[in-house]
N, C-alpha and C. Protein backbone atom coordinates (compact mmCIF):
# COMPACT_ATOMS: atom_id res chain seq x y z
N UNK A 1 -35.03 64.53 -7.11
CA UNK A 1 -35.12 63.10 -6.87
C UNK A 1 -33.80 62.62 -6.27
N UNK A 2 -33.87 62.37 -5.54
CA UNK A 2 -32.66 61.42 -4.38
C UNK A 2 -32.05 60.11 -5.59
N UNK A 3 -30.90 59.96 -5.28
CA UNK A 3 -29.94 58.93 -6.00
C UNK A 3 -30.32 57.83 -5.12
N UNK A 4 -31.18 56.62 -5.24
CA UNK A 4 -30.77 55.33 -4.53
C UNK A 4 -29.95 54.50 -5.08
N UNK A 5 -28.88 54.78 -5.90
CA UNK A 5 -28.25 53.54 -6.33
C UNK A 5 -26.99 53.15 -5.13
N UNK A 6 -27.26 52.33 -4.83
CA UNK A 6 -26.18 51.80 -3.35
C UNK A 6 -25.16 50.84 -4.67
N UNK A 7 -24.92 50.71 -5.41
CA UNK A 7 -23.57 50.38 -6.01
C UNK A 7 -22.50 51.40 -6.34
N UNK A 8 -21.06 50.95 -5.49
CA UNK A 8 -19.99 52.59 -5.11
C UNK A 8 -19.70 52.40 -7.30
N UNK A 9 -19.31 53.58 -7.09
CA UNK A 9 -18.39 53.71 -8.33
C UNK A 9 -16.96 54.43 -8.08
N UNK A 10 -16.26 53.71 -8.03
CA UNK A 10 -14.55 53.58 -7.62
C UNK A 10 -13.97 54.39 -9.53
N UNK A 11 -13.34 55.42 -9.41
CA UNK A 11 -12.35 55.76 -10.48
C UNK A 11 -11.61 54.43 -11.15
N UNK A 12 -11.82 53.79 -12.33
CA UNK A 12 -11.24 52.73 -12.19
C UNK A 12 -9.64 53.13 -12.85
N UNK A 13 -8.55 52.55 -12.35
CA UNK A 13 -7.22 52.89 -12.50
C UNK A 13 -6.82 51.98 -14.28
N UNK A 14 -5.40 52.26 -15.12
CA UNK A 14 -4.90 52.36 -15.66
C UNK A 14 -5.36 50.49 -15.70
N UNK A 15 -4.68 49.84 -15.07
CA UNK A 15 -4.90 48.69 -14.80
C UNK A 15 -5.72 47.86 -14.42
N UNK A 16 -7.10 48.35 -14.38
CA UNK A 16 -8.47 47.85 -14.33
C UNK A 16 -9.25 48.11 -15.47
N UNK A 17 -8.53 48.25 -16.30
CA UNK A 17 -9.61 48.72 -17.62
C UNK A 17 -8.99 47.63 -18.61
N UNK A 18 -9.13 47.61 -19.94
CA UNK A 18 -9.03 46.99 -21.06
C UNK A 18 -7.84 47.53 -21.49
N UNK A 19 -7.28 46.36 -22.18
CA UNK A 19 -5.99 47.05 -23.24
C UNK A 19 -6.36 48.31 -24.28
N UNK A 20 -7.41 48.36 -24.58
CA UNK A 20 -7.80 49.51 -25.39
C UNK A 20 -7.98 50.38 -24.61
N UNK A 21 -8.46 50.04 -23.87
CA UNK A 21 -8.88 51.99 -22.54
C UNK A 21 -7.50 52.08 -22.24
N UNK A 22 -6.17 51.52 -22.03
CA UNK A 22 -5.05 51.49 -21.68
C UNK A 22 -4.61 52.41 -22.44
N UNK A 23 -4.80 52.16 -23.87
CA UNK A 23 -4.07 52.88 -24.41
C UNK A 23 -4.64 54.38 -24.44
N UNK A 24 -5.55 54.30 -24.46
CA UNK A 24 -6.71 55.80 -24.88
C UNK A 24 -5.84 56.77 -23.76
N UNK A 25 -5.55 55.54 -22.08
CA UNK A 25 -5.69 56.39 -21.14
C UNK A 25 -3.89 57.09 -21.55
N UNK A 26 -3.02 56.51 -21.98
CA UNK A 26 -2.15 56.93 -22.15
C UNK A 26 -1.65 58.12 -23.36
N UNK A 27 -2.98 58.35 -24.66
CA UNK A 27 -3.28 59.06 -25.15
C UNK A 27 -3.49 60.49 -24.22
N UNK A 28 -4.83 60.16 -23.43
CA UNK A 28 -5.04 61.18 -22.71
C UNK A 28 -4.21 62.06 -22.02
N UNK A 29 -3.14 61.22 -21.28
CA UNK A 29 -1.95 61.14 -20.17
C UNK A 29 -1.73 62.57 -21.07
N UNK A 30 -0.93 62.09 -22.27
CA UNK A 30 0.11 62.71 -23.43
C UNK A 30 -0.62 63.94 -24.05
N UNK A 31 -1.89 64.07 -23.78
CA UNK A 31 -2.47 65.29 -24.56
C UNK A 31 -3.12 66.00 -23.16
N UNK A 32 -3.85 65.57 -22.22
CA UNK A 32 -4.24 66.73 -20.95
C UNK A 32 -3.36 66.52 -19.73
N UNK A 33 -2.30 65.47 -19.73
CA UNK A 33 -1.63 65.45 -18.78
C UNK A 33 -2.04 64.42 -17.60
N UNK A 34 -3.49 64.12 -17.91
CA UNK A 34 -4.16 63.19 -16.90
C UNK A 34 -5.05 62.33 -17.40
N UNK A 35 -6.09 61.85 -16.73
CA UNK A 35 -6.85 60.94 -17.13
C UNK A 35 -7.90 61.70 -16.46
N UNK A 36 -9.05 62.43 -17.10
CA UNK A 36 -10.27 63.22 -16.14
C UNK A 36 -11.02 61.68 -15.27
N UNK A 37 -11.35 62.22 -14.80
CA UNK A 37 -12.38 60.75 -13.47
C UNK A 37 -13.44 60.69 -14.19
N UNK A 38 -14.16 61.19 -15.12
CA UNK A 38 -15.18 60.76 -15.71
C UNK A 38 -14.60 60.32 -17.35
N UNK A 39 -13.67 60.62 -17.70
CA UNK A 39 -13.49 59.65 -19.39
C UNK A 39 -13.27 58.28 -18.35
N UNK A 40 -12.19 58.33 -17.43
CA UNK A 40 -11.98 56.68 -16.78
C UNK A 40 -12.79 55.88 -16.39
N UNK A 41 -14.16 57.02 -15.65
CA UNK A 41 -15.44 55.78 -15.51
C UNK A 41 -16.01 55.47 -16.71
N UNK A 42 -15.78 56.20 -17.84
CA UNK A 42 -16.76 55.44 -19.29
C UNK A 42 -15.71 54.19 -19.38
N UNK A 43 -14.33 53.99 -18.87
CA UNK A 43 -13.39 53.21 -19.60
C UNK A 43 -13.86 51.83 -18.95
N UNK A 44 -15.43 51.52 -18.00
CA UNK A 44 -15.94 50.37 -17.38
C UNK A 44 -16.67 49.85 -18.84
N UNK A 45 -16.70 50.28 -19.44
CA UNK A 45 -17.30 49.99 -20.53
C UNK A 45 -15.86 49.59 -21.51
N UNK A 46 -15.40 48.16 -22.16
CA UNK A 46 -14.32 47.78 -22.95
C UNK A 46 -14.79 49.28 -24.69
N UNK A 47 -15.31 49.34 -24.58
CA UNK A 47 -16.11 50.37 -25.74
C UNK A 47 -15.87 51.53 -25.80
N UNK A 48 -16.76 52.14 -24.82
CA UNK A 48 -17.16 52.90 -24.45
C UNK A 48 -16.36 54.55 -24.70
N UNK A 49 -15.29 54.23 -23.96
CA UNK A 49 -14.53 55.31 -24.25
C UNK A 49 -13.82 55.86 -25.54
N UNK A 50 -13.33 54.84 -26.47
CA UNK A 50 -13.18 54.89 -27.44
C UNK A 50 -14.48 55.49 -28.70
N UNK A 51 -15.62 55.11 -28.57
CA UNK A 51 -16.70 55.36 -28.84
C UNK A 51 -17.24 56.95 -28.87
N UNK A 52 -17.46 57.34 -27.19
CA UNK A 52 -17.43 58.69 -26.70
C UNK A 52 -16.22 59.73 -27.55
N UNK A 53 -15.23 59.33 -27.26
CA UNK A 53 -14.12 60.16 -27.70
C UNK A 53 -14.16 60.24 -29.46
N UNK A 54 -15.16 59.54 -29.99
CA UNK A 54 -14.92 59.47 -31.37
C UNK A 54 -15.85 60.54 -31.65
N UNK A 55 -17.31 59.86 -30.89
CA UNK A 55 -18.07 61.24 -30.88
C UNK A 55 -17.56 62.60 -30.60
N UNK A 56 -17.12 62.93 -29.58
CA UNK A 56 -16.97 64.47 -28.89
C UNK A 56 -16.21 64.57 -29.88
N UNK A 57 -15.08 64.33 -30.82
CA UNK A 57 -13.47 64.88 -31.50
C UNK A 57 -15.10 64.53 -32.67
N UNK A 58 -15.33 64.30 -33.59
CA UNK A 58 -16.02 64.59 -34.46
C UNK A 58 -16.01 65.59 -35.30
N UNK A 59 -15.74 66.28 -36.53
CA UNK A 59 -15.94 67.50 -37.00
C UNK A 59 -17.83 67.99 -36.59
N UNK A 60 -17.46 69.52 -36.60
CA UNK A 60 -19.35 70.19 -36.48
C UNK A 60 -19.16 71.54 -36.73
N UNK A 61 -20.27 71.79 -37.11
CA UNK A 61 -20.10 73.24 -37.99
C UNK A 61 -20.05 74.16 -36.79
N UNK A 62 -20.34 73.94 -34.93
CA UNK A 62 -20.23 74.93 -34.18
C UNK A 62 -18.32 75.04 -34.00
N UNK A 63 -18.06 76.27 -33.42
CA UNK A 63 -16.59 76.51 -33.18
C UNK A 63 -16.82 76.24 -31.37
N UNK A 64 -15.37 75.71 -31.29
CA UNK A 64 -15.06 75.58 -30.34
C UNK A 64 -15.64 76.08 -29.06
N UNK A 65 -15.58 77.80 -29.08
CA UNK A 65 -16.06 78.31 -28.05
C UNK A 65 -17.76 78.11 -27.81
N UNK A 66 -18.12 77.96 -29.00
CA UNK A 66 -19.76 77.72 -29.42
C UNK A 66 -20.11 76.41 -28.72
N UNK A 67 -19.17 75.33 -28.94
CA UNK A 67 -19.97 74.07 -28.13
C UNK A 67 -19.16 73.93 -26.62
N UNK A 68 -18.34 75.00 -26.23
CA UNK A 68 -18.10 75.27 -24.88
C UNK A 68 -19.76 76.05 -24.43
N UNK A 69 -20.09 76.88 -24.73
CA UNK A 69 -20.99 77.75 -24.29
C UNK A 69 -22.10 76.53 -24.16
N UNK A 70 -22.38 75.54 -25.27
CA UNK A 70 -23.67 74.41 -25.57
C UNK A 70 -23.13 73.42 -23.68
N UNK A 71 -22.08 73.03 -23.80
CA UNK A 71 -21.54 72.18 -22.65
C UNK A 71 -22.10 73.19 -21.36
N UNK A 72 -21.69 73.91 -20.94
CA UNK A 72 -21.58 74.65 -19.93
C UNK A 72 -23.25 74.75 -19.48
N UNK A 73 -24.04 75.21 -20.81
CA UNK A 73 -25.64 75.63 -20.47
C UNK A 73 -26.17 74.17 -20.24
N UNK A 74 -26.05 73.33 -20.72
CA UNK A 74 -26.64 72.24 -20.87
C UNK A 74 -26.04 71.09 -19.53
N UNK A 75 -24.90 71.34 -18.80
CA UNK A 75 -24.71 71.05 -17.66
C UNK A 75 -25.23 71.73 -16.45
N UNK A 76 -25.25 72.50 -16.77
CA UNK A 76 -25.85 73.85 -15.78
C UNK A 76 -27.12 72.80 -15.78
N UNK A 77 -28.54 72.72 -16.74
CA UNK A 77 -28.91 72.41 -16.73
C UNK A 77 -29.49 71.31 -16.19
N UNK A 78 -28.88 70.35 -16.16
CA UNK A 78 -28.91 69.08 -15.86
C UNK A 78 -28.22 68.83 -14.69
N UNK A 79 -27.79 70.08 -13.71
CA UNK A 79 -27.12 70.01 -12.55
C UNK A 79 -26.02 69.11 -12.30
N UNK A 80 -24.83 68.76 -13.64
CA UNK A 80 -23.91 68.10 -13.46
C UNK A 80 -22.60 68.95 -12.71
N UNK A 81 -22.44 68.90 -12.03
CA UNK A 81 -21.52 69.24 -11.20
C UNK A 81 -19.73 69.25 -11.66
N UNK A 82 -19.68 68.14 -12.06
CA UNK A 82 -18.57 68.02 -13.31
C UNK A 82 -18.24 68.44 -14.03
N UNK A 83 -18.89 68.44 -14.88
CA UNK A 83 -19.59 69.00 -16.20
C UNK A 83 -18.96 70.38 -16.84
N UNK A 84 -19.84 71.30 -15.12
CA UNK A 84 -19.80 72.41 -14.90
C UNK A 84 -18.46 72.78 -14.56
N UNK A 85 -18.21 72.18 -13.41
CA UNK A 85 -16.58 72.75 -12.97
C UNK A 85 -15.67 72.19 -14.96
N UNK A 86 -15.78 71.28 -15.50
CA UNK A 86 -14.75 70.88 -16.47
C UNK A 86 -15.25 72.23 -17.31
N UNK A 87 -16.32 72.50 -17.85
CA UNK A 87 -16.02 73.49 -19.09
C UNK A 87 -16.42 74.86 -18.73
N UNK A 88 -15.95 75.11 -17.13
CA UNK A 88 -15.47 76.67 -17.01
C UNK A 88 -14.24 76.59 -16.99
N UNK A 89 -13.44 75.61 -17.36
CA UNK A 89 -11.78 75.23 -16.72
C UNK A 89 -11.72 75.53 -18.77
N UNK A 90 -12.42 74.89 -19.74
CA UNK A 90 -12.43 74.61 -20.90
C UNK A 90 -13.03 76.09 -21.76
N UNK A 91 -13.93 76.51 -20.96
CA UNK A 91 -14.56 77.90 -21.42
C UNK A 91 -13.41 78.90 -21.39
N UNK A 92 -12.88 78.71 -20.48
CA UNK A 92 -11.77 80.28 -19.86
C UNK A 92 -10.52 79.64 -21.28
N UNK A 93 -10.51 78.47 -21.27
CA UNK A 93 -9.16 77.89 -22.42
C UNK A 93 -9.77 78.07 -23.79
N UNK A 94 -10.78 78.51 -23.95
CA UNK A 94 -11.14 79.21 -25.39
C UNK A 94 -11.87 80.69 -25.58
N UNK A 95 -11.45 81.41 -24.29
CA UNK A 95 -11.46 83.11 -24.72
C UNK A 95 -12.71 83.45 -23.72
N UNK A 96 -13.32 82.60 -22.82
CA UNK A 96 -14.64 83.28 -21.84
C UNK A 96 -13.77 83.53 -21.01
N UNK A 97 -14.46 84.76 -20.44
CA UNK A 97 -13.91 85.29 -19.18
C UNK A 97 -15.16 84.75 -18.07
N UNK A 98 -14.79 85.06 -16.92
CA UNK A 98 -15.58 84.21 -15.71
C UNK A 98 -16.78 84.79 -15.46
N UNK A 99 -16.85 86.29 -15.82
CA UNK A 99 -18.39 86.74 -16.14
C UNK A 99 -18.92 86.07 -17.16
N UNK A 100 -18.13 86.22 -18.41
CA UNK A 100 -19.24 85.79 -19.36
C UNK A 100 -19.27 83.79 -18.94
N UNK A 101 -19.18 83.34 -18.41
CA UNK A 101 -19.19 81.67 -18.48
C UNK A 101 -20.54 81.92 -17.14
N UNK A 102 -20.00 82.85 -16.34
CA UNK A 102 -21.44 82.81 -15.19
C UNK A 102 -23.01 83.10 -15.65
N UNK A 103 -22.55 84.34 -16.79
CA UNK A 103 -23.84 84.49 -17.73
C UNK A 103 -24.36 83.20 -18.38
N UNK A 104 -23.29 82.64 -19.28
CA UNK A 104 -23.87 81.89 -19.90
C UNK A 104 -24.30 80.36 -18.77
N UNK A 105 -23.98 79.98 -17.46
CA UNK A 105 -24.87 79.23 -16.93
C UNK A 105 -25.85 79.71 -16.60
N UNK A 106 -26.16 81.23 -16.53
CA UNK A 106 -27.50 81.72 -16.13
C UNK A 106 -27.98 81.88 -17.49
N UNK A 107 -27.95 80.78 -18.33
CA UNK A 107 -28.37 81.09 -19.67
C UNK A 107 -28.78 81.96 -20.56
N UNK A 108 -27.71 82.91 -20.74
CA UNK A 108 -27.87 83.96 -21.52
C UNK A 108 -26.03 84.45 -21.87
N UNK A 109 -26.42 85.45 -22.97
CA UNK A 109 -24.58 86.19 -23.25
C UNK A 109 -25.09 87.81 -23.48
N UNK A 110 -24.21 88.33 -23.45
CA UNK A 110 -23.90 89.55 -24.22
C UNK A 110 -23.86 89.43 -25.40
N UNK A 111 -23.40 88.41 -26.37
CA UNK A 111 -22.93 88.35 -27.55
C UNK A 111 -24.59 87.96 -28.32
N UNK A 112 -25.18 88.41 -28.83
CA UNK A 112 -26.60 88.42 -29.40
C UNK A 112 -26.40 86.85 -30.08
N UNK A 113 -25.56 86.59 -30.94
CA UNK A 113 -25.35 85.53 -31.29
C UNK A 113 -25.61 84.31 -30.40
N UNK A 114 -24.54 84.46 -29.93
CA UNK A 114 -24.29 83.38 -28.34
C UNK A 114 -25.40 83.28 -27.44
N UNK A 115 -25.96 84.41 -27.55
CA UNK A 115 -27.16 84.27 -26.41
C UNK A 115 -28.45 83.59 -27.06
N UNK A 116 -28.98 83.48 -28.49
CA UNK A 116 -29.70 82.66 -28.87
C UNK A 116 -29.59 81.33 -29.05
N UNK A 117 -27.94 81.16 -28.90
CA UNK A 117 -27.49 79.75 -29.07
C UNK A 117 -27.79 78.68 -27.83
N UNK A 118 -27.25 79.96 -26.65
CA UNK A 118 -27.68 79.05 -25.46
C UNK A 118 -28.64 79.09 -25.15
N UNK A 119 -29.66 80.09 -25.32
CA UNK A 119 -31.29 79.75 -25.26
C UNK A 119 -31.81 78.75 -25.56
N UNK A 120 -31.65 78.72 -26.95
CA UNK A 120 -31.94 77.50 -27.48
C UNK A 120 -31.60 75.98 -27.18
N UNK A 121 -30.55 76.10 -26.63
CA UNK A 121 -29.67 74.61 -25.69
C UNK A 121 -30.45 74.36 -24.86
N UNK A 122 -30.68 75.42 -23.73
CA UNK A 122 -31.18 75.39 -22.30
C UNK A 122 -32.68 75.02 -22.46
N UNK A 123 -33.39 75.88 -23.80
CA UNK A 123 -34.59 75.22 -24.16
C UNK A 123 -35.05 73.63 -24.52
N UNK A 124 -33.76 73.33 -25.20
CA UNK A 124 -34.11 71.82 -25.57
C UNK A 124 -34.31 71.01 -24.77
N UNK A 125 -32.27 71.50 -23.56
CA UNK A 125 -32.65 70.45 -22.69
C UNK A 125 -33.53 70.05 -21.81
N UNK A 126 -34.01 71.60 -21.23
CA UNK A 126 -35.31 71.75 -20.23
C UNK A 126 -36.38 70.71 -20.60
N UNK A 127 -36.51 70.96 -22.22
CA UNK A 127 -38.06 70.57 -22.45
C UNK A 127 -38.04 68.99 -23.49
N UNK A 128 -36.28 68.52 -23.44
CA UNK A 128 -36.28 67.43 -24.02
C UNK A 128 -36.78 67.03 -25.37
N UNK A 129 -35.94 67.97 -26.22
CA UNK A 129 -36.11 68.29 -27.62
C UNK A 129 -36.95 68.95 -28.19
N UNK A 130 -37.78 69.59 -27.27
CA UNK A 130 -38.74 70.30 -27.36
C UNK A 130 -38.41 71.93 -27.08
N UNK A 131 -38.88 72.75 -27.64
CA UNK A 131 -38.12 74.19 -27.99
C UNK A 131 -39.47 75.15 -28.41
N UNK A 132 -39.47 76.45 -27.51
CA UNK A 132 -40.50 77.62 -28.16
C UNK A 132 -40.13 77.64 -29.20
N UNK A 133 -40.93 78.41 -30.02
CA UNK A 133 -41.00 78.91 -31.50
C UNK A 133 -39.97 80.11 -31.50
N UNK A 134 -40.32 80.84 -30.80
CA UNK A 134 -39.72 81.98 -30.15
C UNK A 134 -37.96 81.72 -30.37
N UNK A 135 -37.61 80.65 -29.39
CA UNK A 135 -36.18 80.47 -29.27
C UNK A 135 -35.29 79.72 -30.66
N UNK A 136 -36.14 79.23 -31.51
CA UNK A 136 -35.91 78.34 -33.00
C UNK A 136 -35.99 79.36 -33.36
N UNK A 137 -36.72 80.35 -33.30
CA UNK A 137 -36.90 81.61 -34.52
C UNK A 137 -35.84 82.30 -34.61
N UNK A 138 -35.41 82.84 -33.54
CA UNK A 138 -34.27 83.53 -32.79
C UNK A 138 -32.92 83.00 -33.35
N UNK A 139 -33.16 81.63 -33.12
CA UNK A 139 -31.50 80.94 -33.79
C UNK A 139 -31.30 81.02 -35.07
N UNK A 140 -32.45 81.65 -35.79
CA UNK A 140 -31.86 81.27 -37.51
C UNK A 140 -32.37 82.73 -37.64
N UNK A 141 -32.71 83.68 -36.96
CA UNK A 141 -32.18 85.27 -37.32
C UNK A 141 -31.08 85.42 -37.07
N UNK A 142 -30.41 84.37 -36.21
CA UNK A 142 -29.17 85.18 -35.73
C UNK A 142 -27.88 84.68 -36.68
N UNK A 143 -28.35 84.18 -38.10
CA UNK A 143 -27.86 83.29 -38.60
C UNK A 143 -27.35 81.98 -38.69
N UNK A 144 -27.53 81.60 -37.67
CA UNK A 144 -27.69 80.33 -37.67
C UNK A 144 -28.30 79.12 -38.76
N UNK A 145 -27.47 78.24 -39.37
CA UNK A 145 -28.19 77.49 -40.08
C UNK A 145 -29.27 75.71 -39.23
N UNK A 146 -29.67 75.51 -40.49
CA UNK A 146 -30.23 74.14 -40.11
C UNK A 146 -29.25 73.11 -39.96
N UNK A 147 -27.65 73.10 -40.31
CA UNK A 147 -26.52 72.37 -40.44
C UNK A 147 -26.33 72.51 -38.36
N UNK A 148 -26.39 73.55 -38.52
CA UNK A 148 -26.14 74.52 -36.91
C UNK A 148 -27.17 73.61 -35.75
N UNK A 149 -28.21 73.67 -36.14
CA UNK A 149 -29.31 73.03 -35.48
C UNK A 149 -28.75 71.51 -35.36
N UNK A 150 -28.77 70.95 -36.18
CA UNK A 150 -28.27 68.77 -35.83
C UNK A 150 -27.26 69.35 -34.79
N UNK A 151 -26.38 70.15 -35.43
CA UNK A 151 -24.92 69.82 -34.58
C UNK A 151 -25.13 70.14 -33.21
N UNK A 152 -25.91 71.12 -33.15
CA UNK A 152 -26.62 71.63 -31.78
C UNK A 152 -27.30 70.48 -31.28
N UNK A 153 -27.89 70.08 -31.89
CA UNK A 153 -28.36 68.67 -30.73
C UNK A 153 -27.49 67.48 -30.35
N UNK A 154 -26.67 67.49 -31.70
CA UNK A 154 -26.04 66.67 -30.92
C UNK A 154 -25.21 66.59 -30.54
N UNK A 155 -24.05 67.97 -29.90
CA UNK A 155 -23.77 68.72 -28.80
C UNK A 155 -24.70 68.72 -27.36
N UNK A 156 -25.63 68.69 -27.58
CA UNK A 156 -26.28 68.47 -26.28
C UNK A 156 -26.34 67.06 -25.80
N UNK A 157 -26.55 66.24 -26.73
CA UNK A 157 -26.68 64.70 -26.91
C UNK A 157 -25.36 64.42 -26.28
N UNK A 158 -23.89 64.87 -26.58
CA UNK A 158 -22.74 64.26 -26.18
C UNK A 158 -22.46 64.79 -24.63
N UNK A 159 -23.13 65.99 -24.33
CA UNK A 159 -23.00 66.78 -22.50
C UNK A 159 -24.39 66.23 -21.72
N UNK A 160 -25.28 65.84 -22.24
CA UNK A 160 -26.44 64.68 -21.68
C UNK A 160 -25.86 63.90 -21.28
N UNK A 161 -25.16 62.99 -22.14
CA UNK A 161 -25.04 61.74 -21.56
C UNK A 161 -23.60 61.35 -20.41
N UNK A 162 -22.53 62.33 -20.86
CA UNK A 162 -22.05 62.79 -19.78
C UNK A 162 -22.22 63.55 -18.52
N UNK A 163 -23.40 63.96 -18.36
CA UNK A 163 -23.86 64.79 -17.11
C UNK A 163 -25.03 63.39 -16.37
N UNK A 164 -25.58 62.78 -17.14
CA UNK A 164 -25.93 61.44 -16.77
C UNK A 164 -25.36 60.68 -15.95
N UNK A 165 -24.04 60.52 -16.47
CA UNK A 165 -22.98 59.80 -16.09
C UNK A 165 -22.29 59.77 -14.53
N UNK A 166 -22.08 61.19 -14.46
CA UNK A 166 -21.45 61.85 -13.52
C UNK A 166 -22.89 62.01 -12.37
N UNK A 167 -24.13 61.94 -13.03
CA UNK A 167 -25.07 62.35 -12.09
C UNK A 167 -25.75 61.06 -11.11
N UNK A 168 -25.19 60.14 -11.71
CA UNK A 168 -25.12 58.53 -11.57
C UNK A 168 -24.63 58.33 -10.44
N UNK A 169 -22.90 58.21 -11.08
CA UNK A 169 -22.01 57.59 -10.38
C UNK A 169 -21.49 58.63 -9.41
N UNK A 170 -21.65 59.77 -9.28
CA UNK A 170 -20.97 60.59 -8.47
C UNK A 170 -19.23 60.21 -7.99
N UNK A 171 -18.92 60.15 -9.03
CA UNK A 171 -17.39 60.10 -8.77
C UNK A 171 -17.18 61.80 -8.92
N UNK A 172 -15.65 61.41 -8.22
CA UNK A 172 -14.93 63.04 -7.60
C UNK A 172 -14.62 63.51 -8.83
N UNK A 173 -15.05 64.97 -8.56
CA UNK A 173 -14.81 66.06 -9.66
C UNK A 173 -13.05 66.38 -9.54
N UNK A 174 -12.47 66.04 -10.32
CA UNK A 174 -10.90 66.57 -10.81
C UNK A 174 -10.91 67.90 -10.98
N UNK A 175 -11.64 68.37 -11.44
CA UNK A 175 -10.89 69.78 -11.55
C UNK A 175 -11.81 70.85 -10.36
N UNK A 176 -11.22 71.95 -10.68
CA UNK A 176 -11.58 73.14 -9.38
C UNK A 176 -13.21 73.34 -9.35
N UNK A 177 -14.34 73.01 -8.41
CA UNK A 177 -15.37 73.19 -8.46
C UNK A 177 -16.11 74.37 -8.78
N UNK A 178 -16.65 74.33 -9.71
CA UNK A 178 -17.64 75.49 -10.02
C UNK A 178 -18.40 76.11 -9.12
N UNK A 179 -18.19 77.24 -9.00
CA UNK A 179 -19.09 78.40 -7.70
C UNK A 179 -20.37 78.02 -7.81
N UNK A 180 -21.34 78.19 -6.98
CA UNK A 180 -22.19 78.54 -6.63
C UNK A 180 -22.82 79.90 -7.49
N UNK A 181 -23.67 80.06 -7.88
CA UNK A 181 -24.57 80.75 -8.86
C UNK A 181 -25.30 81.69 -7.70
């Protein structure tokens, strides 16, 4: 489906946002060095960003590399372009190597574990919370709990609505673009 939205979306700067996105953005500055182009477009929202960021930093029973692998499949997915280039930049900064991050956008791993996890992601998102039996079954042989499952969705829930976002407004991707598959 073709984008008709003819309203531009401009990166909004340090000084076009709210005293609260001000500060967030100077948080950000101090912890990644920058301001990514997509936390700054949530910062059009006086809320928003503060909000998001409360979500994503959240405690969840997946580890780090686990809701890198959930981000990565679930952008893949949803053909966010962003998304994708941000958490192979984020994947490689928690122990994937560039094969395994290419596997896991071709939704699958080596790691038996990992590979039911992103099945199961790629299943949801495909089918919009909807999931084979097959791929649910799979996630709780592989030990996986039902604690595992919420957090899993709503890991997908927080790279949805950011791949939304970005799939929207098509603002410029900051970091190094993700290859071609």
């Amino acid at each position: 489906m073709e984008n008709l939205v003819k309203t531009e979306f401009n990166v909004p700067t340090k000084e076009q946002v709210s005293t609260t996105n001000q500060e967030i953005f100077d948080g950000l500055n101090k912890a990644l060095g920058f301001v990514p182009n997509l936390y700054a477009t949530i910062a059009y929202s006086d809320h928003g960003l503060k909000r998001y960021l409360d979500f994503q930093n959240a405690k969840t029973s997946l580890s780090n590399k686990e809701k890198e692998a959930v981000n990565l499949i679930v952008s893949q997915v949803n053909g966010c372009i962003y998304c994708q280039s941000a958490h192979i930049v984020l994947g490689e900064m928690n122990g994937f190597d560039k094969d395994q991050l290419s596997d896991i956008r071709k939704g699958k791993s080596e790691n038996i574990k990992l590979n039911a996890l992103v099945k199961l992601a790629a299943d949801l998102t495909e089918n919009r919370g909807n999931a084979s039996t097959d791929n649910v079954e799979n996630f709780f042989a592989q030990g996986y709990t039902k604690e595992n499952l919420v957090d899993l969705i709503l890991q997908i829930s927080d790279k949805t609505a950011m791949n939304y976002l970005h799939n929207l407004t098509k603002i410029p991707v900051d970091f190094p673009i993700a290859p071609s598959l």
